[in-house]
C-alpha atoms as a PDB file:
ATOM      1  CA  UNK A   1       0.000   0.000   0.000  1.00  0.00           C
ATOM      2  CA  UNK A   2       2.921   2.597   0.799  1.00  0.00           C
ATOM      3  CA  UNK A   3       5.151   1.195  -1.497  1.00  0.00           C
ATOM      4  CA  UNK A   4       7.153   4.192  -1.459  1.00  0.00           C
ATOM      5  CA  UNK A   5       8.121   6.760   2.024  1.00  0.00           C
ATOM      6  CA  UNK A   6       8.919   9.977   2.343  1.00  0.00           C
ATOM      7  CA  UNK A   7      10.747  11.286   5.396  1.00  0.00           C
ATOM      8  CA  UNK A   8      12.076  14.582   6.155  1.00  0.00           C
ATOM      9  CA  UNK A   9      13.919  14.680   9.164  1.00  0.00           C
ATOM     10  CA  UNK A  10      15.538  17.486  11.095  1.00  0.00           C
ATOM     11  CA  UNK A  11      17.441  14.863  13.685  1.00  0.00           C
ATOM     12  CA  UNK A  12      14.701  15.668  16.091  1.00  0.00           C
ATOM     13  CA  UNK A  13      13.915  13.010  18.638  1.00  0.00           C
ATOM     14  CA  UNK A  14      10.407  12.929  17.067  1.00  0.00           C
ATOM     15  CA  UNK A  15      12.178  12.593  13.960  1.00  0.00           C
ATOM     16  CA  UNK A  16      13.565   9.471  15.109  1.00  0.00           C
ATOM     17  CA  UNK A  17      10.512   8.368  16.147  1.00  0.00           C
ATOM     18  CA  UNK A  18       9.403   8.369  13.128  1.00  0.00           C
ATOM     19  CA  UNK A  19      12.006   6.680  11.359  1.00  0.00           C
ATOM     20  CA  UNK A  20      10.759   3.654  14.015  1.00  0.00           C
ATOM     21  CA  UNK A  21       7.530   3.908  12.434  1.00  0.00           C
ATOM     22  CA  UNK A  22       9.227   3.988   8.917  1.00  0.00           C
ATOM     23  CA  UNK A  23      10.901   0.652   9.914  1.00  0.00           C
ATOM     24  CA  UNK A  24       7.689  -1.367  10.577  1.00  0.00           C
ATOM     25  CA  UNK A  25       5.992  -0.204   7.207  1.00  0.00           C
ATOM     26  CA  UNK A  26       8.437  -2.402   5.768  1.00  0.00           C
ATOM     27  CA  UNK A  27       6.063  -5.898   6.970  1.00  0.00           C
ATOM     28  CA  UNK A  28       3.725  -3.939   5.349  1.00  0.00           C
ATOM     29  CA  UNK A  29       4.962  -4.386   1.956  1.00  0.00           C
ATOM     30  CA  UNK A  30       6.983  -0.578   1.982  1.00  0.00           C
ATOM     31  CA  UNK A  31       9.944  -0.867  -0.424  1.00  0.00           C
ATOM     32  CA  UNK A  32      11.799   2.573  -0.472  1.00  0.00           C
ATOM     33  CA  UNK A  33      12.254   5.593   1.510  1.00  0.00           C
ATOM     34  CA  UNK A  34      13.672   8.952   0.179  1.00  0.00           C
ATOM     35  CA  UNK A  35      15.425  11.181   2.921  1.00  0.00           C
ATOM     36  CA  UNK A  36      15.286  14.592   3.196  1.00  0.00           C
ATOM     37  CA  UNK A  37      16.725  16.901   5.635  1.00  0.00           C
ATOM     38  CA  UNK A  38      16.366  20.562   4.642  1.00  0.00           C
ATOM     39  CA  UNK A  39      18.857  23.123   6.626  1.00  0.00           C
ATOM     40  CA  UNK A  40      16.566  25.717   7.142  1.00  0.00           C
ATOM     41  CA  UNK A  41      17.139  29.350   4.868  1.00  0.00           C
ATOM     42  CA  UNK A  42      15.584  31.266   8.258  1.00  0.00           C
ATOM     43  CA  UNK A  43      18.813  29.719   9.819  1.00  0.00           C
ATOM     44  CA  UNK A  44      20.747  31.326   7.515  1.00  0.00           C
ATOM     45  CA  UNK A  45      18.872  34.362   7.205  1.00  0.00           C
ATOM     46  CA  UNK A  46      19.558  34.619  11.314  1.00  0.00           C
ATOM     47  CA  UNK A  47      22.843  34.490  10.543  1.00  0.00           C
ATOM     48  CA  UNK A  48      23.210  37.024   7.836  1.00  0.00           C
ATOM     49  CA  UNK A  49      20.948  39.422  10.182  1.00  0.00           C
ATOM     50  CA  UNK A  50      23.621  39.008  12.942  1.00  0.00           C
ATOM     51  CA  UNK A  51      26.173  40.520  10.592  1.00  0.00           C
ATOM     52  CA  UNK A  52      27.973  37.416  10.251  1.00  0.00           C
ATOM     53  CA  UNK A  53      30.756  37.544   7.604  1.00  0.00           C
ATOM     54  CA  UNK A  54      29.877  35.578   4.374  1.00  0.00           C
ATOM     55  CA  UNK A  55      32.449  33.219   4.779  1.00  0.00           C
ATOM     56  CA  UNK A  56      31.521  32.137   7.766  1.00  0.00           C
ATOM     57  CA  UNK A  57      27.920  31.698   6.500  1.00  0.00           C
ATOM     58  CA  UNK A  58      29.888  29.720   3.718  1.00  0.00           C
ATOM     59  CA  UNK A  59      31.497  27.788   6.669  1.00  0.00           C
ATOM     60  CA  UNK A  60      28.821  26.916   8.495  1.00  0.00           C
ATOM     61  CA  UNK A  61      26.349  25.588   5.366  1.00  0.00           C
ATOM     62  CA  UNK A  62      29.376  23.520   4.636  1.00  0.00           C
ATOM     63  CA  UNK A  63      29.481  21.818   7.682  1.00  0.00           C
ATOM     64  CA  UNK A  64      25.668  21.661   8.120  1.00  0.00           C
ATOM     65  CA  UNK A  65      25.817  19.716   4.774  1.00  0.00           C
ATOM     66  CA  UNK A  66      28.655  17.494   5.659  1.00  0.00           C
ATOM     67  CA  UNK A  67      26.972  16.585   9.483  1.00  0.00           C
ATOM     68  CA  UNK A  68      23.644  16.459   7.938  1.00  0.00           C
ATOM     69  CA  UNK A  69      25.250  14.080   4.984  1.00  0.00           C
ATOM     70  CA  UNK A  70      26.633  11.694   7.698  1.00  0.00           C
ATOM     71  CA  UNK A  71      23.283  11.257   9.584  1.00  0.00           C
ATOM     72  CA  UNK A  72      21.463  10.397   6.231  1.00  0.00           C
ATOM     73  CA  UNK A  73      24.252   7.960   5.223  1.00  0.00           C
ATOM     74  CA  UNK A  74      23.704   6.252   9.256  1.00  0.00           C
ATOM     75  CA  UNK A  75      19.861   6.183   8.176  1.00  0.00           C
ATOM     76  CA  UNK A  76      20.141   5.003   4.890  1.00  0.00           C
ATOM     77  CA  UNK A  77      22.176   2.201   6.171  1.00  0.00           C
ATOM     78  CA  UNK A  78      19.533   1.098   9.067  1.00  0.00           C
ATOM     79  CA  UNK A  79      16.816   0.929   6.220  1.00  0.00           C
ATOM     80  CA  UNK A  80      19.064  -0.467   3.875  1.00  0.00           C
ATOM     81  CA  UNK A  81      19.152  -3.582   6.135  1.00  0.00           C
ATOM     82  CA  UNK A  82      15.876  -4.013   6.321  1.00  0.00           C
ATOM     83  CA  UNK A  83      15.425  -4.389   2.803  1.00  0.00           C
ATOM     84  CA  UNK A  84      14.854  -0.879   1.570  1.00  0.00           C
ATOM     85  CA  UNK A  85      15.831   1.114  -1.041  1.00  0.00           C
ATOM     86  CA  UNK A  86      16.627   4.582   0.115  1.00  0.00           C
ATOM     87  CA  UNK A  87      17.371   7.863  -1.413  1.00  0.00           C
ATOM     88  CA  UNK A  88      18.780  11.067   0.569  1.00  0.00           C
ATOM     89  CA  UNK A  89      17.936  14.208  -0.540  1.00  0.00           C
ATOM     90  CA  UNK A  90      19.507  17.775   1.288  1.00  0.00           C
ATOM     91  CA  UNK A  91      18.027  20.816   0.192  1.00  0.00           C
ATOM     92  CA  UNK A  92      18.618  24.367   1.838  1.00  0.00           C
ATOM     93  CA  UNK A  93      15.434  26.168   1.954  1.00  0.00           C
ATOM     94  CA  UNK A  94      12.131  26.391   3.520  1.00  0.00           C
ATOM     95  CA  UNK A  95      11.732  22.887   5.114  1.00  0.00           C
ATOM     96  CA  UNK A  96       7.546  22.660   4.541  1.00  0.00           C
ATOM     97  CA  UNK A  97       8.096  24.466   0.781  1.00  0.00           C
ATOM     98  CA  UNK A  98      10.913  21.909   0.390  1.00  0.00           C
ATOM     99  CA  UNK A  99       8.847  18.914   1.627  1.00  0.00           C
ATOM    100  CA  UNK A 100       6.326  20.193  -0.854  1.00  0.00           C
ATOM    101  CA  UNK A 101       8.488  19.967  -3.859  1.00  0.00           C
ATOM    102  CA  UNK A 102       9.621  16.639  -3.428  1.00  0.00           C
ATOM    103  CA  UNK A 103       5.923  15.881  -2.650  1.00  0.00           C
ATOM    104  CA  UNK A 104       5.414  16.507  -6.713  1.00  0.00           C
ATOM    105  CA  UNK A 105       8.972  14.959  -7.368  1.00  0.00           C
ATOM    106  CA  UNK A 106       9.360  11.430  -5.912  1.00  0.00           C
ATOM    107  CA  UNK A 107       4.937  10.901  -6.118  1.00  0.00           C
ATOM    108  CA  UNK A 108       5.870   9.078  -2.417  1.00  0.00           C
ATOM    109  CA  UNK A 109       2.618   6.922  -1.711  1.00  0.00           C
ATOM    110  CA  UNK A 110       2.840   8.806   1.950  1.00  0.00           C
ATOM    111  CA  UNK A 111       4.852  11.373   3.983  1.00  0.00           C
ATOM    112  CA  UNK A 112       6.152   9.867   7.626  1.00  0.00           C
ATOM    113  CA  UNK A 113       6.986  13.396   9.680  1.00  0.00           C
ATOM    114  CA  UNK A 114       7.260  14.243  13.363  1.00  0.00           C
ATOM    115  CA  UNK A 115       4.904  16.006  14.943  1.00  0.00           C
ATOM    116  CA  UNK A 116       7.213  18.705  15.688  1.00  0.00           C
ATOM    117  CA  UNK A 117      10.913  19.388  15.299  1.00  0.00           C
ATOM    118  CA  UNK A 118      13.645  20.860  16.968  1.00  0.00           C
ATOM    119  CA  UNK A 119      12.203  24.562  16.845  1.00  0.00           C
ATOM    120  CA  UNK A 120       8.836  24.247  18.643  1.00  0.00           C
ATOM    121  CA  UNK A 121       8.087  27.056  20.428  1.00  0.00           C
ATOM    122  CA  UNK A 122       5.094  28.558  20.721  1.00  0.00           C
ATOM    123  CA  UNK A 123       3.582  25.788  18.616  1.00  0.00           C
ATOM    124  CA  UNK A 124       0.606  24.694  21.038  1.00  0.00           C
ATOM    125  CA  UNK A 125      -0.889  21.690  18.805  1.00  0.00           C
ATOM    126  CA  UNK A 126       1.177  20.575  16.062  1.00  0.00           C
ATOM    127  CA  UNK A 127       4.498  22.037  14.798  1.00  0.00           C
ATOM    128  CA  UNK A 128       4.619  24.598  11.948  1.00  0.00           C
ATOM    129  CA  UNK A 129       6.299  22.236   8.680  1.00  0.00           C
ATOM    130  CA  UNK A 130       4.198  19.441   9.777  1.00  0.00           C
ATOM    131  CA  UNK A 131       1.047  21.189   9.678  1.00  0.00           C
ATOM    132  CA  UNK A 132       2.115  23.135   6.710  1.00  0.00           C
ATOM    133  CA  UNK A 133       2.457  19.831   4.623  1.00  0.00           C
ATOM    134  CA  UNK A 134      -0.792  18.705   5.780  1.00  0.00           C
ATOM    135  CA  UNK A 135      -2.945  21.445   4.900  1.00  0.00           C
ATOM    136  CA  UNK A 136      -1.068  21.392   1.460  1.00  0.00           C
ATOM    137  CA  UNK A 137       0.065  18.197   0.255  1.00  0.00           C
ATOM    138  CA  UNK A 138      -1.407  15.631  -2.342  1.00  0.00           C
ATOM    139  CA  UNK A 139      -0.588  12.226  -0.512  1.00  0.00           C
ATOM    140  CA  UNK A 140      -1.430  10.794   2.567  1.00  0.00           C
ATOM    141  CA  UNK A 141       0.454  11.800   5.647  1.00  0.00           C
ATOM    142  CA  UNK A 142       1.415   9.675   8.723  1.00  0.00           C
ATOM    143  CA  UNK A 143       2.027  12.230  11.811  1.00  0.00           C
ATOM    144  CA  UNK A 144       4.047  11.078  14.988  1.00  0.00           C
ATOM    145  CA  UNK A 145       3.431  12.638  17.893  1.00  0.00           C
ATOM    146  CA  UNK A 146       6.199  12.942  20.851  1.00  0.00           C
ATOM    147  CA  UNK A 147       6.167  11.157  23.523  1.00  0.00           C
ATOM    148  CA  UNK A 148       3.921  12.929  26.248  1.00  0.00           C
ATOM    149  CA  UNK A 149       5.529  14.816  28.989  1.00  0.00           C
ATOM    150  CA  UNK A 150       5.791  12.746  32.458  1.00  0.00           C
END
């Protein structure tokens, strides 16, 4: 039924939860799983604001990629295991616009995203990309919520 997954992830713990989820869709006949992480352009646009030097703007995208490259490549390898095919995708941009895109691109038969991710405040119900994508996207979409506060 979801023969194919999308997952953006921003290394969130929910994120990861997720990615659990992603793993049991496999005994459900799920084949492969495209990976996206998006390194987010209000990041950058903090950064520029803050009258950081372009270089080190330059820097730090660099290593974002590279960090952000390595946890894909740890994720892809988990999934590859299991019997997956997986693709990884890193885009800089707006992570819901982004999510969007590849939406139209890859035609996944669902999206698998955390409820929220790693920027949540002031977010009372659901996180701002996740509810973005649902409100806007063409697919079904799997949300999973964090774990409730003890």
């Amino acid at each position: 039924m979801f023969k194919k997954i999308l997952y953006p992830t921003d290394f969130s713990d929910v994120a990861a939860k997720a990615l659990d989820y992603i793993k049991h869709l496999k005994e459900a006949g799920s084949q492969e799983v495209v990976i996206l992480h998006v390194i987010n352009q209000r990041t950058i646009d903090g950064l520029m604001r803050h009258a950081v030097s372009d270089s080190h703007i330059d820097t730090w995208l660099k290593t974002a990629k590279t960090v952000a490259q390595e946890s894909l490549a740890e994720m892809g390898k988990e999934l590859e295991a299991l019997g997956f095919s997986v693709k990884t995708i890193i885009k800089t941009g707006f992570p819901w616009s982004e999510i969007l895109n590849l939406e139209e691109q890859e035609a996944p038969s669902i999206i698998v995203i955390g409820s929220h991710g790693r920027s949540n405040i002031g977010e009372i119900f659901l996180g701002s990309v996740s509810e973005r994508v649902i409100r806007r996207c063409k697919r079904p979409v799997m949300v999973i919520k964090r774990e409730p506060a003890v």
